[in-house]
Protein backbone atom coordinates (compact mmCIF):
# COMPACT_ATOMS: atom_id res chain seq x y z
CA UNK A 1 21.67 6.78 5.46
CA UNK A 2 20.33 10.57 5.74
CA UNK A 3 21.92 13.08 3.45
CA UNK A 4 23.37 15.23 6.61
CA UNK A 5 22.00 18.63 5.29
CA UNK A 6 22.42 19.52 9.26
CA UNK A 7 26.37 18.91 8.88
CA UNK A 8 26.20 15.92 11.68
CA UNK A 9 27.02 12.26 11.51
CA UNK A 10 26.61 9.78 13.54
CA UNK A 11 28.92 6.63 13.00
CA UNK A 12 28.16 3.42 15.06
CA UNK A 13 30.78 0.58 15.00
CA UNK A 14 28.69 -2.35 15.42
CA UNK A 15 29.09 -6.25 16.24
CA UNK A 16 25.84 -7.64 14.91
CA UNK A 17 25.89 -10.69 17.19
CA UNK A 18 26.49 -8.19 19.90
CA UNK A 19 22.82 -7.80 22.42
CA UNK A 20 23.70 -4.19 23.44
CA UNK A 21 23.89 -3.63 19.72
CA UNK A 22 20.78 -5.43 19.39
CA UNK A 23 19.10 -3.44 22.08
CA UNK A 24 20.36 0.15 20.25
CA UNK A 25 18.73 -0.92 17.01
CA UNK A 26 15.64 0.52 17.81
CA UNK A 27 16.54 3.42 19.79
CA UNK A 28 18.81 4.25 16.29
CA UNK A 29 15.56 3.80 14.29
CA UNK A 30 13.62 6.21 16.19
CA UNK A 31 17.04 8.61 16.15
CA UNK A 32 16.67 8.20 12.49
CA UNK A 33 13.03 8.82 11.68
CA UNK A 34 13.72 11.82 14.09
CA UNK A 35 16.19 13.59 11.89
CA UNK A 36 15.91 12.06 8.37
CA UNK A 37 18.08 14.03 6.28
CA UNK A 38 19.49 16.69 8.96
CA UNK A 39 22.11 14.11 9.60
CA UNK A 40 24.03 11.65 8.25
CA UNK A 41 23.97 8.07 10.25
CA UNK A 42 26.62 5.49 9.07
CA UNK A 43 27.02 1.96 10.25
CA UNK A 44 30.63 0.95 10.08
CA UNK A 45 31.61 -2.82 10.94
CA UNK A 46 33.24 -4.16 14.40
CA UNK A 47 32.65 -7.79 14.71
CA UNK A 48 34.41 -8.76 18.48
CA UNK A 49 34.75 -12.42 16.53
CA UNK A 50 36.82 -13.42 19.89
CA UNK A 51 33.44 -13.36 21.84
CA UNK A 52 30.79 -13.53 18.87
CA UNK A 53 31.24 -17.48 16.68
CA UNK A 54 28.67 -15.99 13.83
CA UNK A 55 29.66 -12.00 13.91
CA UNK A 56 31.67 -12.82 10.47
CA UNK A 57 29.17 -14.20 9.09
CA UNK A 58 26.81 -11.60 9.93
CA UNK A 59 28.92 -8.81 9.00
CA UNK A 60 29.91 -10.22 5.56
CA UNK A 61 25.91 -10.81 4.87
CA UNK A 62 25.49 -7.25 5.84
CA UNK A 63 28.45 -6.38 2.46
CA UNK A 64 27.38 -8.61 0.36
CA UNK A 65 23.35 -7.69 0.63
CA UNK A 66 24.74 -3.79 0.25
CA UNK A 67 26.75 -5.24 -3.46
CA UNK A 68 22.76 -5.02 -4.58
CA UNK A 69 21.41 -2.68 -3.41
CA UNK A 70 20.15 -4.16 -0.05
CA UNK A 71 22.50 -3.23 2.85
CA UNK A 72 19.70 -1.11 5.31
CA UNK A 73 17.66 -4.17 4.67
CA UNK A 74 19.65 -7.16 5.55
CA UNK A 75 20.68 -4.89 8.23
CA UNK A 76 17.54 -4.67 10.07
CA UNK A 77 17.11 -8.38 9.27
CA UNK A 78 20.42 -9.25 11.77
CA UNK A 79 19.08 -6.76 14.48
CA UNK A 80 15.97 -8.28 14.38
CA UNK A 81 16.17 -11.64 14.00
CA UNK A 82 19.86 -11.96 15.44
CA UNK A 83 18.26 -15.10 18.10
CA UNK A 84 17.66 -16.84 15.43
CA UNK A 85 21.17 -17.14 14.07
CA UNK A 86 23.24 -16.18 16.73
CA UNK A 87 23.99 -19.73 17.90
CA UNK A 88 23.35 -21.80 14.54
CA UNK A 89 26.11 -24.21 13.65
CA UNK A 90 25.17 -22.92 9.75
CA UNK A 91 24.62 -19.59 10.02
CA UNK A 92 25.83 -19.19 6.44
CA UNK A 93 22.39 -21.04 5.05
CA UNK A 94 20.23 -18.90 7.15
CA UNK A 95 22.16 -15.62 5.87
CA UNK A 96 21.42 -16.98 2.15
CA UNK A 97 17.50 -17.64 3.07
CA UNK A 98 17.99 -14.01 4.40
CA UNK A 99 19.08 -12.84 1.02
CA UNK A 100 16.17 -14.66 -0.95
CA UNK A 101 13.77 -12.84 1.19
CA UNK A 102 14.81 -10.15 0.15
CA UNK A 103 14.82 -11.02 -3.01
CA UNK A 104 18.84 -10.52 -3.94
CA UNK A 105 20.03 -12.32 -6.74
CA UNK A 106 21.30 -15.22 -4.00
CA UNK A 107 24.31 -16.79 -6.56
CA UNK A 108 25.98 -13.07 -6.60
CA UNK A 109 25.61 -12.56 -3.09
CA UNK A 110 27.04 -16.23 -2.18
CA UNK A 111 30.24 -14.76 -4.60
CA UNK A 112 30.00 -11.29 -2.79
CA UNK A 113 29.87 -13.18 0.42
CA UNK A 114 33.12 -14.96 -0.14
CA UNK A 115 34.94 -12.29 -1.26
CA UNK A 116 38.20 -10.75 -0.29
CA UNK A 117 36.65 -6.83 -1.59
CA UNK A 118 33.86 -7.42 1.05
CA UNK A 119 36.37 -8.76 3.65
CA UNK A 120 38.18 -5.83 2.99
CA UNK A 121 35.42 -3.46 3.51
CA UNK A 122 34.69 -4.73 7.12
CA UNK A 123 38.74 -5.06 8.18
CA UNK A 124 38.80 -1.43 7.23
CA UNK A 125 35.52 -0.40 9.07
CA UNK A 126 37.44 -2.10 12.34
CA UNK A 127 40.34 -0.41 11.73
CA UNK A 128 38.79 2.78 11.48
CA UNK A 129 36.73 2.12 15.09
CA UNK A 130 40.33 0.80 16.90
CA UNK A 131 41.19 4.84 15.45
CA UNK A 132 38.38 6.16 16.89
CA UNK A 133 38.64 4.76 20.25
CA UNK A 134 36.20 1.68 19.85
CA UNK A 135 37.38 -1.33 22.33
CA UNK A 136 33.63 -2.80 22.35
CA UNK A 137 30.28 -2.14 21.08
CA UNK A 138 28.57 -0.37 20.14
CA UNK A 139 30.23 2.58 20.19
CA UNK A 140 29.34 5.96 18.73
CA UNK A 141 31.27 9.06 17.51
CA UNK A 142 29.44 12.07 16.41
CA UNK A 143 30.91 14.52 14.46
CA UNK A 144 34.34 12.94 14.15
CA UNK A 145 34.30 12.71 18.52
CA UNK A 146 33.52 9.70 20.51
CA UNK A 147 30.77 10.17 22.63
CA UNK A 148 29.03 8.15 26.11
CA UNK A 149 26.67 6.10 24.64
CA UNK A 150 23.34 7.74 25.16
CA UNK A 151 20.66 5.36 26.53
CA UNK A 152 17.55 6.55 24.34
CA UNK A 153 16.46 8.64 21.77
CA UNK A 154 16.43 12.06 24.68
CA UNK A 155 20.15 10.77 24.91
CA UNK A 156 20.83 11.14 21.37
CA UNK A 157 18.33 14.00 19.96
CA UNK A 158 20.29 16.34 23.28
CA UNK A 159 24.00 15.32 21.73
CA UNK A 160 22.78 15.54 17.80
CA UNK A 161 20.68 19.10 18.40
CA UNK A 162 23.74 20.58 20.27
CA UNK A 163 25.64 19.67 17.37
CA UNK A 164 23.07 20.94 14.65
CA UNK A 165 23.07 24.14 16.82
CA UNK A 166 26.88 24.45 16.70
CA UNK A 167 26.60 24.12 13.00
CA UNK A 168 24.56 26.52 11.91
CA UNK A 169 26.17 29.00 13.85
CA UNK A 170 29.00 27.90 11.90
C-alpha cells in the first residue's frame, strides 16, 4: 500500500494470530496515514504455525480476500477481530463469514482459499523473512535493512524520515 514516491518501504513479516502483531496494527495505521504515498508499506506473510493452531488459516484468508480485490480489508478484519478466531475449532467458517462481509464472491474465495498458488504466495513471503533475518514477529526491514522494532509511531516516523532524508539527497 502507498506508492513510495519518497523511495522507502517498509516490509512487515507478520503472524496474524500473533498479539505483538496485533498490538502493531494500529501503530502501522497511524505510520500509514502519516506518510500515504511517500512510502511504500508491504505486508509479507510469517505464520509461526508451531505456536499459532489458526495462523494458516488466517494467512490463506488474507490471499484469497487479495484474489478480489480485498486483501487491506480482510487484513484489518484479522488484526481486529483476531480474539474472535484465534482459538475457534472452525476458524475456516468464520474466515468465509469474513469474506461475505465484505462482500467477496465467497465460492471463489473458498477455491482461492484452498489453493496451492495462494499457499505458494505465503511459503514464499516466509522464505523471504527467514532471508531477511525474521526468527519471530513481527519484524520489520526498511529499505531492504532489518531494523529494532520501533514501539510507536515517534519510533517509526524518526527511522522512515531519516531514510526519506537520505533519499533525496540521493
Amino acid at each position: 500500500i502507498g506508492a513510495g514516491t519518497g523511495g522507502v518501504t517498509l516490509v512487515e513479516f507478520a503472524d496474524f494470530q500473533c498479539p505483538a502483531c496485533r498490538s502493531y496494527y494500529p501503530v502501522l495505521e497511524q505510520v500509514q496515514e502519516k506518510y500515504g504515498d511517500q512510502i511504500t508499506f508491504q505486508f509479507r506473510h510469517f505464520p509461526l504455525v508451531q505456536i499459532h493452531q489458526n495462523a494458516m488459516v488466517a494467512h490463506r484468508a488474507a490471499e484469497a480476500a487479495g484474489k478480489q480485490g480485498k486483501f487491506w480489508e480482510m487484513y484489518a478484519l484479522l488484526f481486529q477481530r483476531q480474539q474472535a478466531w484465534e482459538t475457534s475449532s472452525n476458524p475456516t467458517a468464520i474466515m468465509e463469514d469474513y469474506a461475505s462481509e465484505l462482500g467477496i464472491n465467497v465460492d471463489q474465495f473458498k477455491t482461492d482459499f484452498a489453493s496451492s498458488q495462494v499457499n505458494d504466495i505465503i511459503q514464499t513471503d516466509i522464505r523471504l523473512g527467514q532471508q531477511a533475518g525474521a526468527s519471530s514477529t513481527p519484524t520489520f526491514v526498511l529499505n531492504g535493512k532489518k531494523i529494532d522494532n520501533p514501539t510507536d509511531l515517534a519510533g517509526f516516523s524518526q527511522l522512515i524520515d531519516e531514510q526519506l532524508a537520505k533519499q533525496a539527497n540521493q
